[in-house]
C-alpha atoms as a PDB file:
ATOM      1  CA  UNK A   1     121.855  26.580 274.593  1.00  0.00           C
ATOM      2  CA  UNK A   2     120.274  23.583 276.494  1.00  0.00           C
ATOM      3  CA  UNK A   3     116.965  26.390 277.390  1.00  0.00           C
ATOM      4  CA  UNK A   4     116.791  28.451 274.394  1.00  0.00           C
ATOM      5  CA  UNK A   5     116.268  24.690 272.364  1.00  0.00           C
ATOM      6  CA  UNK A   6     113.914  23.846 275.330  1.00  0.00           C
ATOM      7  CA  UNK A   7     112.063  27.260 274.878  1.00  0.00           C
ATOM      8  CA  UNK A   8     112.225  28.039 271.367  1.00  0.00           C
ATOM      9  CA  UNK A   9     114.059  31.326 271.795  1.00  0.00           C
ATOM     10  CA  UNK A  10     116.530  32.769 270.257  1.00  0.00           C
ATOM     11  CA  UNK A  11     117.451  36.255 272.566  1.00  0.00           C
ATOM     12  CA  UNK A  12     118.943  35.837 275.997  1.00  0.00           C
ATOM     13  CA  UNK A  13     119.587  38.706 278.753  1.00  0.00           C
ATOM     14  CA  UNK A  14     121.402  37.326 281.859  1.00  0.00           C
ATOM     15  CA  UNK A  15     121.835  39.546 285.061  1.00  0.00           C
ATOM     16  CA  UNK A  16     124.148  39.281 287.559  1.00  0.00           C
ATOM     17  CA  UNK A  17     126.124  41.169 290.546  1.00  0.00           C
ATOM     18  CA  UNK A  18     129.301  39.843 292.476  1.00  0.00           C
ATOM     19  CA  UNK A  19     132.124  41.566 294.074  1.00  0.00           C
ATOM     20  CA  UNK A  20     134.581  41.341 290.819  1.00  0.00           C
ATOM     21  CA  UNK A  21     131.808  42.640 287.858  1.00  0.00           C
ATOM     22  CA  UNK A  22     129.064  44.455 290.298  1.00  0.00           C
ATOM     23  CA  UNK A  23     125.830  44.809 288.489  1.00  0.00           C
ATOM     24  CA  UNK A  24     126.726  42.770 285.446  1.00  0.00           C
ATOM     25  CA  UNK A  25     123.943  42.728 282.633  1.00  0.00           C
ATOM     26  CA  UNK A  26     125.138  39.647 279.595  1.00  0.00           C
ATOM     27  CA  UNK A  27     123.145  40.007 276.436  1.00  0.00           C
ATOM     28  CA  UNK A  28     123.060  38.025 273.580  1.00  0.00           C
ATOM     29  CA  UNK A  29     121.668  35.706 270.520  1.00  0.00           C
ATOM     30  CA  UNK A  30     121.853  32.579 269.388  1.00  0.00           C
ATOM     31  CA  UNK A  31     121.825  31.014 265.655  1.00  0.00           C
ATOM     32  CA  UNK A  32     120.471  27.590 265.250  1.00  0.00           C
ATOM     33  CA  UNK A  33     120.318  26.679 268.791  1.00  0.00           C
ATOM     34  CA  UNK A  34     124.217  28.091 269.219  1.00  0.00           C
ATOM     35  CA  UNK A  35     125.799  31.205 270.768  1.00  0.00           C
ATOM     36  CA  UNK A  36     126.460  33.202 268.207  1.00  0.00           C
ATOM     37  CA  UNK A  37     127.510  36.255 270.036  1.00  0.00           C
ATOM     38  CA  UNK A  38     127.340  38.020 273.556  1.00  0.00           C
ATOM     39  CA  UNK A  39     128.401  41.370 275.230  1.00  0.00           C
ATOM     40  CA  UNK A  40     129.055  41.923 279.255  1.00  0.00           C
ATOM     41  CA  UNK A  41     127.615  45.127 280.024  1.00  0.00           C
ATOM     42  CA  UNK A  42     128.510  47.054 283.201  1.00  0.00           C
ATOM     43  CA  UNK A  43     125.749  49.432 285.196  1.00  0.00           C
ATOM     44  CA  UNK A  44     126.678  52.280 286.475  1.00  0.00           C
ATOM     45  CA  UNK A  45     123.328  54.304 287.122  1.00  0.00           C
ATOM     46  CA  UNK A  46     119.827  53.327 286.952  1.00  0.00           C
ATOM     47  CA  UNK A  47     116.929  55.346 287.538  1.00  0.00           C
ATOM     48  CA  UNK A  48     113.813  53.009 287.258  1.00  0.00           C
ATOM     49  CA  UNK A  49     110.512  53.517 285.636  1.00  0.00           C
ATOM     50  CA  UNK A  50     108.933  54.766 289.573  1.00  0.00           C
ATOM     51  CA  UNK A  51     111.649  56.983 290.063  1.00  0.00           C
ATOM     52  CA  UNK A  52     110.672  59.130 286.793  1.00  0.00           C
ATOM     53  CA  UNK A  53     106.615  60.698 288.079  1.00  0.00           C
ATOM     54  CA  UNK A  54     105.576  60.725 284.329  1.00  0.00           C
ATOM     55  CA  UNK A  55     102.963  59.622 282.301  1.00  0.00           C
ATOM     56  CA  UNK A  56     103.824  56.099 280.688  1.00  0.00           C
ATOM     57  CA  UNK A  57     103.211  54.409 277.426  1.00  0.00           C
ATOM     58  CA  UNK A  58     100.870  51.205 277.113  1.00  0.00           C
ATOM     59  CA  UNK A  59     102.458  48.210 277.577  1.00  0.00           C
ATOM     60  CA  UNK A  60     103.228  46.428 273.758  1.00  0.00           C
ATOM     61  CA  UNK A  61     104.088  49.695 272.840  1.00  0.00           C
ATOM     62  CA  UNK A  62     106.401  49.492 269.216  1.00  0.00           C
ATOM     63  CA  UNK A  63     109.425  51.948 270.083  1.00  0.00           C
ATOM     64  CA  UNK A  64     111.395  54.062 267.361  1.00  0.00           C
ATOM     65  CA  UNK A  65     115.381  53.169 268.024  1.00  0.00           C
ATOM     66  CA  UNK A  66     117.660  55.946 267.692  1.00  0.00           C
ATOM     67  CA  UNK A  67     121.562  55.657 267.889  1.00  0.00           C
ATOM     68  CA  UNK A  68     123.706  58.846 268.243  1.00  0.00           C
ATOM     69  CA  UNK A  69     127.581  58.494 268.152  1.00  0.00           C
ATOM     70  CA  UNK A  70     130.251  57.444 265.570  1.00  0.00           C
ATOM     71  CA  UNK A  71     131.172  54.151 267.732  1.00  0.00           C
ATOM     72  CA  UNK A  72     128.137  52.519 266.952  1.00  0.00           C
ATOM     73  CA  UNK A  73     129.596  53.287 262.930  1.00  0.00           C
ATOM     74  CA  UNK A  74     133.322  52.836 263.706  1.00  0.00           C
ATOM     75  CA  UNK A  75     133.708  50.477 265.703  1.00  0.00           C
ATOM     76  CA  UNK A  76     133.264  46.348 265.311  1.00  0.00           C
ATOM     77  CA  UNK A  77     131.882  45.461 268.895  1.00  0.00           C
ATOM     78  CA  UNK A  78     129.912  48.692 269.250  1.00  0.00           C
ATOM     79  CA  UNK A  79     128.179  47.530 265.719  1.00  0.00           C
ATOM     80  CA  UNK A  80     127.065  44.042 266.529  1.00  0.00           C
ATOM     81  CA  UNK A  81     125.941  45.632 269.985  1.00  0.00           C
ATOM     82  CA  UNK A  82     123.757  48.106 267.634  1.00  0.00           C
ATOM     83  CA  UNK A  83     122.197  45.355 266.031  1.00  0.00           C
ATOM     84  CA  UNK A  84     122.175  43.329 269.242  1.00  0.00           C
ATOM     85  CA  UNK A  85     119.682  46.424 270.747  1.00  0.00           C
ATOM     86  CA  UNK A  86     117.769  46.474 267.268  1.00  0.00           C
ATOM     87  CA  UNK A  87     116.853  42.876 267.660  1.00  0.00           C
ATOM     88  CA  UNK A  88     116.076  43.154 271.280  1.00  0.00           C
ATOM     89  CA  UNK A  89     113.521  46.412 271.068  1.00  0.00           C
ATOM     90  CA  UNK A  90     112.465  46.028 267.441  1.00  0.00           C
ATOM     91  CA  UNK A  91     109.096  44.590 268.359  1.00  0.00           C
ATOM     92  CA  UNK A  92     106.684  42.768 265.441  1.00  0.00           C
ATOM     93  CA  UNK A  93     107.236  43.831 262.033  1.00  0.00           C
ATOM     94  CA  UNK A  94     103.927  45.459 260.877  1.00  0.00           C
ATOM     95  CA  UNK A  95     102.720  46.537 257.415  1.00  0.00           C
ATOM     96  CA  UNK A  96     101.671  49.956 258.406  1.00  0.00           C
ATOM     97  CA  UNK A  97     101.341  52.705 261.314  1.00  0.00           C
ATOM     98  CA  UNK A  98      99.492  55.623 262.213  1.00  0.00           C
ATOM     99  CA  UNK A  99     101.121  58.903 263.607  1.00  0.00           C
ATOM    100  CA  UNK A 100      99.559  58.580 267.028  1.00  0.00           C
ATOM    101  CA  UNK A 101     101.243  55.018 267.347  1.00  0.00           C
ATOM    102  CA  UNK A 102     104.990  57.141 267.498  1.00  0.00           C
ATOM    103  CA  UNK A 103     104.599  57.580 271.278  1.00  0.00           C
ATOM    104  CA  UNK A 104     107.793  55.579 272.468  1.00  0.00           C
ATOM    105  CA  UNK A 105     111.340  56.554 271.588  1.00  0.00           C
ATOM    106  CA  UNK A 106     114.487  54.281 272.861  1.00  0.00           C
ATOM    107  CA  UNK A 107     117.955  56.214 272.552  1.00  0.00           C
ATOM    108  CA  UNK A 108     121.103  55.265 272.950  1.00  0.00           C
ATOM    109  CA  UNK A 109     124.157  57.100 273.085  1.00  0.00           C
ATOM    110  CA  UNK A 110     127.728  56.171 272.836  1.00  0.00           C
ATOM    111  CA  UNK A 111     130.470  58.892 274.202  1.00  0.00           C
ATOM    112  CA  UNK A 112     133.680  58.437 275.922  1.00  0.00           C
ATOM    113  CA  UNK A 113     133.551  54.564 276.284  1.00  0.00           C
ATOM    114  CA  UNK A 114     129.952  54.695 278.059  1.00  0.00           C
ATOM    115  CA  UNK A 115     126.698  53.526 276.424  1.00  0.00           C
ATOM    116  CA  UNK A 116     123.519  55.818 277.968  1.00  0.00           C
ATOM    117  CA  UNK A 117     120.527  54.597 277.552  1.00  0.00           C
ATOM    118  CA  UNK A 118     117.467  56.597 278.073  1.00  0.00           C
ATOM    119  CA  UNK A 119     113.291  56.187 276.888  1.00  0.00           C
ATOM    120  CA  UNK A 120     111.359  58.658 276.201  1.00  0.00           C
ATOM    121  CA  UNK A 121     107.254  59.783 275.437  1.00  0.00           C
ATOM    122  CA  UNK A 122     106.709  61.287 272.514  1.00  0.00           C
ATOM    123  CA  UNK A 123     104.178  64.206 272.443  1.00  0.00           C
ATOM    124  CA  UNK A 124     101.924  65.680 269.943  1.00  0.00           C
ATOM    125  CA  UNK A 125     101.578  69.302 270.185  1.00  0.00           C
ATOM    126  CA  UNK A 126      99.375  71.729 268.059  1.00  0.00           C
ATOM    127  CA  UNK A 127     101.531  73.520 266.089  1.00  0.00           C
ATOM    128  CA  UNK A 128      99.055  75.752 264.148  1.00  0.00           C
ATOM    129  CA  UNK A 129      99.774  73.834 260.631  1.00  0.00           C
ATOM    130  CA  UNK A 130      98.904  70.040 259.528  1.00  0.00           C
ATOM    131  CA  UNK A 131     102.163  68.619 261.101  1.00  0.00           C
ATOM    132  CA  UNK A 132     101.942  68.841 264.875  1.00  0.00           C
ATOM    133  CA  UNK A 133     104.826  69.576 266.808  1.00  0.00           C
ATOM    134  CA  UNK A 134     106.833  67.134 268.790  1.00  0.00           C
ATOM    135  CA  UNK A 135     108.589  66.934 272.243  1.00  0.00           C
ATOM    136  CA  UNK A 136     109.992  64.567 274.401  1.00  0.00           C
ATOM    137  CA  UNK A 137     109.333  63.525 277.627  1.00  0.00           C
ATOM    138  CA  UNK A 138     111.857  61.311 279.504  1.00  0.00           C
ATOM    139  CA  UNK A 139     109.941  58.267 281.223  1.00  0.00           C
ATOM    140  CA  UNK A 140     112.191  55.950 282.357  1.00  0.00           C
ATOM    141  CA  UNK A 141     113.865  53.959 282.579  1.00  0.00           C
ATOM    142  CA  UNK A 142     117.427  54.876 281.840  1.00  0.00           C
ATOM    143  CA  UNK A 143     120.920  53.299 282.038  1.00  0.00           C
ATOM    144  CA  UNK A 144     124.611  54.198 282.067  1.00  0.00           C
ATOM    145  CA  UNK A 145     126.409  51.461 280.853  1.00  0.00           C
ATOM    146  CA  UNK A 146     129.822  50.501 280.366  1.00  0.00           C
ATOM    147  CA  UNK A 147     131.023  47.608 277.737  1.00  0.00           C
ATOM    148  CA  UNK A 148     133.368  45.252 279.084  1.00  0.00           C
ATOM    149  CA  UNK A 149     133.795  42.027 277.648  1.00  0.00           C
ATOM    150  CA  UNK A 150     133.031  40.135 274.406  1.00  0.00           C
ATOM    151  CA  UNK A 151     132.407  36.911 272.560  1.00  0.00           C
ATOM    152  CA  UNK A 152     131.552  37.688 268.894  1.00  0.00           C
ATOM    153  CA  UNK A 153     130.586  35.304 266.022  1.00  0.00           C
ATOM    154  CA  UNK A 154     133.728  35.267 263.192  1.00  0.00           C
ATOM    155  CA  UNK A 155     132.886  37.072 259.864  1.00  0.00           C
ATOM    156  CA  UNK A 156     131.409  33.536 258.150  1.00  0.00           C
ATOM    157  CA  UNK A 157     129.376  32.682 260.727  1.00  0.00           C
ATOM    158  CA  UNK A 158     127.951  36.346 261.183  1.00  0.00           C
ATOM    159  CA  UNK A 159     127.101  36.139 257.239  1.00  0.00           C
ATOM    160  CA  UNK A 160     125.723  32.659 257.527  1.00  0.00           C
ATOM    161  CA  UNK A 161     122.931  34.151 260.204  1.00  0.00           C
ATOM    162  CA  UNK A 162     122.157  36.579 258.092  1.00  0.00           C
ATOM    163  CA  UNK A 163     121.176  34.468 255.050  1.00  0.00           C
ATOM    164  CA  UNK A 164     117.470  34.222 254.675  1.00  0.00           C
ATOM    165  CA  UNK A 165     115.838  30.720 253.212  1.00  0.00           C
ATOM    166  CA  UNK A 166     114.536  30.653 250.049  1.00  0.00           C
ATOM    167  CA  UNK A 167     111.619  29.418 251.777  1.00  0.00           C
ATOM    168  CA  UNK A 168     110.953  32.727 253.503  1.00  0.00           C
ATOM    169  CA  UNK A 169     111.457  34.847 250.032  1.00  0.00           C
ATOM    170  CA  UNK A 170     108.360  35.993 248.968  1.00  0.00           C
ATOM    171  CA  UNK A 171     107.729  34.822 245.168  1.00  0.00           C
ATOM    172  CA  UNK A 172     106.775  37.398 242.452  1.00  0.00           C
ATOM    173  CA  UNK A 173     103.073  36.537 240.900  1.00  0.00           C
ATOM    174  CA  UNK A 174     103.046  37.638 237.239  1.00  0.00           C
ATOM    175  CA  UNK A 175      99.616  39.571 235.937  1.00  0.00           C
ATOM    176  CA  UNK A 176      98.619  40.201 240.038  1.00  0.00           C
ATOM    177  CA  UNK A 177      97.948  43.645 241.129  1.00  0.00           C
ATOM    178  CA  UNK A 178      96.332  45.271 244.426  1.00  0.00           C
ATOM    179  CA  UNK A 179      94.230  48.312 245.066  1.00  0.00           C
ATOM    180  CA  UNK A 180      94.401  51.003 247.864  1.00  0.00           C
ATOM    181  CA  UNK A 181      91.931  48.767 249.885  1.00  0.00           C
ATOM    182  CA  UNK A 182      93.599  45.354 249.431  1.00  0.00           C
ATOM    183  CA  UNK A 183      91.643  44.373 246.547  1.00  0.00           C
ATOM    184  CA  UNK A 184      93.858  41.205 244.595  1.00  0.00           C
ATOM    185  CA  UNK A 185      93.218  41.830 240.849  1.00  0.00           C
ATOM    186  CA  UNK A 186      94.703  39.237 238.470  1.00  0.00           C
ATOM    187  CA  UNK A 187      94.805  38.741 234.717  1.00  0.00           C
ATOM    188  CA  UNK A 188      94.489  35.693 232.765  1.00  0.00           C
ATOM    189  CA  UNK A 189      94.734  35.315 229.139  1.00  0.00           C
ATOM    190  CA  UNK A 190      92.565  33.308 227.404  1.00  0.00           C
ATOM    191  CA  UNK A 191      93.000  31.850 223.711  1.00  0.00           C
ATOM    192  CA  UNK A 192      90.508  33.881 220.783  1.00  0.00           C
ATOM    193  CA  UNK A 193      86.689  32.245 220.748  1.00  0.00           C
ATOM    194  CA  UNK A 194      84.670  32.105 217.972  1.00  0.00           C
ATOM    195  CA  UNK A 195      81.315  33.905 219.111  1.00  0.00           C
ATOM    196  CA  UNK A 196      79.606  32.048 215.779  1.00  0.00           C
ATOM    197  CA  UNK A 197      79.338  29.199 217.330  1.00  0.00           C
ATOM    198  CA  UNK A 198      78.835  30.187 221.033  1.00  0.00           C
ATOM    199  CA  UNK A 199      75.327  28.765 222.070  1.00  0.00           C
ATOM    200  CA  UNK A 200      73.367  31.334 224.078  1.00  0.00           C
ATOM    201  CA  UNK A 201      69.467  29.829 223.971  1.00  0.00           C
ATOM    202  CA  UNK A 202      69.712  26.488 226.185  1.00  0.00           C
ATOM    203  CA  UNK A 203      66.986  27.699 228.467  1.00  0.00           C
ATOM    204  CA  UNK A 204      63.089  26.988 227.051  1.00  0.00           C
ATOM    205  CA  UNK A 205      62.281  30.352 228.526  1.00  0.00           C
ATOM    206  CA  UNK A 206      64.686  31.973 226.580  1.00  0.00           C
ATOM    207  CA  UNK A 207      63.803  30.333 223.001  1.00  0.00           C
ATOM    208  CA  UNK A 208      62.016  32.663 220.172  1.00  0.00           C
ATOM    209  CA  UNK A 209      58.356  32.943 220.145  1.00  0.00           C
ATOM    210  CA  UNK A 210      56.653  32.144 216.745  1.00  0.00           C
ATOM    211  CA  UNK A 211      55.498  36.200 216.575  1.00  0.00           C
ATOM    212  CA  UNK A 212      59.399  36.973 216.562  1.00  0.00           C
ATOM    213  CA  UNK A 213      60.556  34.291 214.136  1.00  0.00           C
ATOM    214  CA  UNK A 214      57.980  35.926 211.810  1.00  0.00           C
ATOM    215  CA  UNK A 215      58.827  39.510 212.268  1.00  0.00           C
ATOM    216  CA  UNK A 216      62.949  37.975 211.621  1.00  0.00           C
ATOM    217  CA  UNK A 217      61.737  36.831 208.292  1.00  0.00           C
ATOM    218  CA  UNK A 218      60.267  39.744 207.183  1.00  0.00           C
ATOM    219  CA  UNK A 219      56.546  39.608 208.148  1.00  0.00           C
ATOM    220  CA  UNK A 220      53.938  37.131 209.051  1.00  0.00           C
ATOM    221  CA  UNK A 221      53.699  34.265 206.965  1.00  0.00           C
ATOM    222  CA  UNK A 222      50.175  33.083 205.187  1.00  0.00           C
ATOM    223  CA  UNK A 223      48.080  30.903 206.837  1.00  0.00           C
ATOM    224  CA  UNK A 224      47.625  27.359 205.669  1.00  0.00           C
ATOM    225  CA  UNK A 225      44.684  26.881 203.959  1.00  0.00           C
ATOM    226  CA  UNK A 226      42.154  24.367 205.120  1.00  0.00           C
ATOM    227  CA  UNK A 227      41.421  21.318 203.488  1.00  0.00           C
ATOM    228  CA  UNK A 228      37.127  21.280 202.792  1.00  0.00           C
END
């Protein structure tokens, strides 16, 4: 608690390997500087990202998270270690993505009391049609693990970290309206104007020759005579 105030951070993964809990892995989160819940999570295989002679993706990469196996549903632990994975690998939120960004798929399965873990590339094939066809290619790296012990927020707490501030909620803007290229429109109302009395001619350039006043009236008008 003392480093994650120190550091600002609010996801913790502690490793560790003794004789009683061999290649321990400890992950967890905290909630306002506090522990609010963490799960002990025993390796038993681990093939690393050299071991698998693939092609990688960049580094940054945002992965799609898939979850296979009614634990993950069923069960309490298995669910907060769900969403303990989704806040780990989520990456940034972003707006939008293009299809050629789907390159990096995290999966985790849960089967007969073992969580496997495995990463995979995706690839674009040609398909002959406007959706391309897709395969996987495993590139490390990937984990059998085993759950073994847990320290998990009570129900209150769990719903208090999941409240978000009113600060954070965006606010609805009446009469405001955006276009396909991010164009902000917005309407105002306005109260009815009498065009009567709106005054158009301020500029000296823009007043009325005599020739025009004349031809207004109805034709030129006579000439003074002058005085002998």
């Amino acid at each position: 608690e003392f480093f994650s105030k120190k550091s600002d951070c609010s996801l913790f993964l502690f490793g560790s390997h003794n004789k009683k809990r061999p290649n321990n892995l400890i992950i967890g989160r905290m909630f306002d500087y506090h522990v609010l819940d963490m799960i002990e999570l025993g390796v038993e295989k681990f093939v690393s990202l050299k071991d698998v002679k693939n092609s990688k993706c960049p580094e940054g990469t945002k992965p799609m998270l898939i979850f296979a196996g009614d634990m993950f549903d069923v069960n309490e632990e298995y669910r907060r270690l769900k969403s303990l994975l989704i806040d780990f690998f989520r990456g940034p939120s972003v707006p939008s993505i293009r299809l050629a960004g789907l390159e990096y798929v995290l999966h985790f399965t849960a089967l007969d009391g073992k969580i496997y873990m495995r990463s995979y590339k995706v690839l674009l094939k040609k398909s002959g049609c406007k959706i391309p066809r897709i395969e996987l290619e495993e590139m490390g790296p990937s984990l059998d693990l085993v759950m073994r012990r847990t320290h998990l927020a009570s129900d209150d707490l769990y719903k208090l970290s999941l409240k978000q501030p009113k600060a954070l909620k965006p606010k609805k803007k009446k009469n405001i309206s955006h276009d396909v290229f991010g164009t902000t429109y917005g309407r105002i109302h306005m109260q009815k104007q009498d065009l009567s009395k709106l005054q158009t001619r301020k500029m000296k350039g823009l007043k009325k020759r005599p020739a025009e006043k004349s031809a207004e009236d109805g034709g030129a008008s006579p000439k003074k005579s002058k005085s002998g």
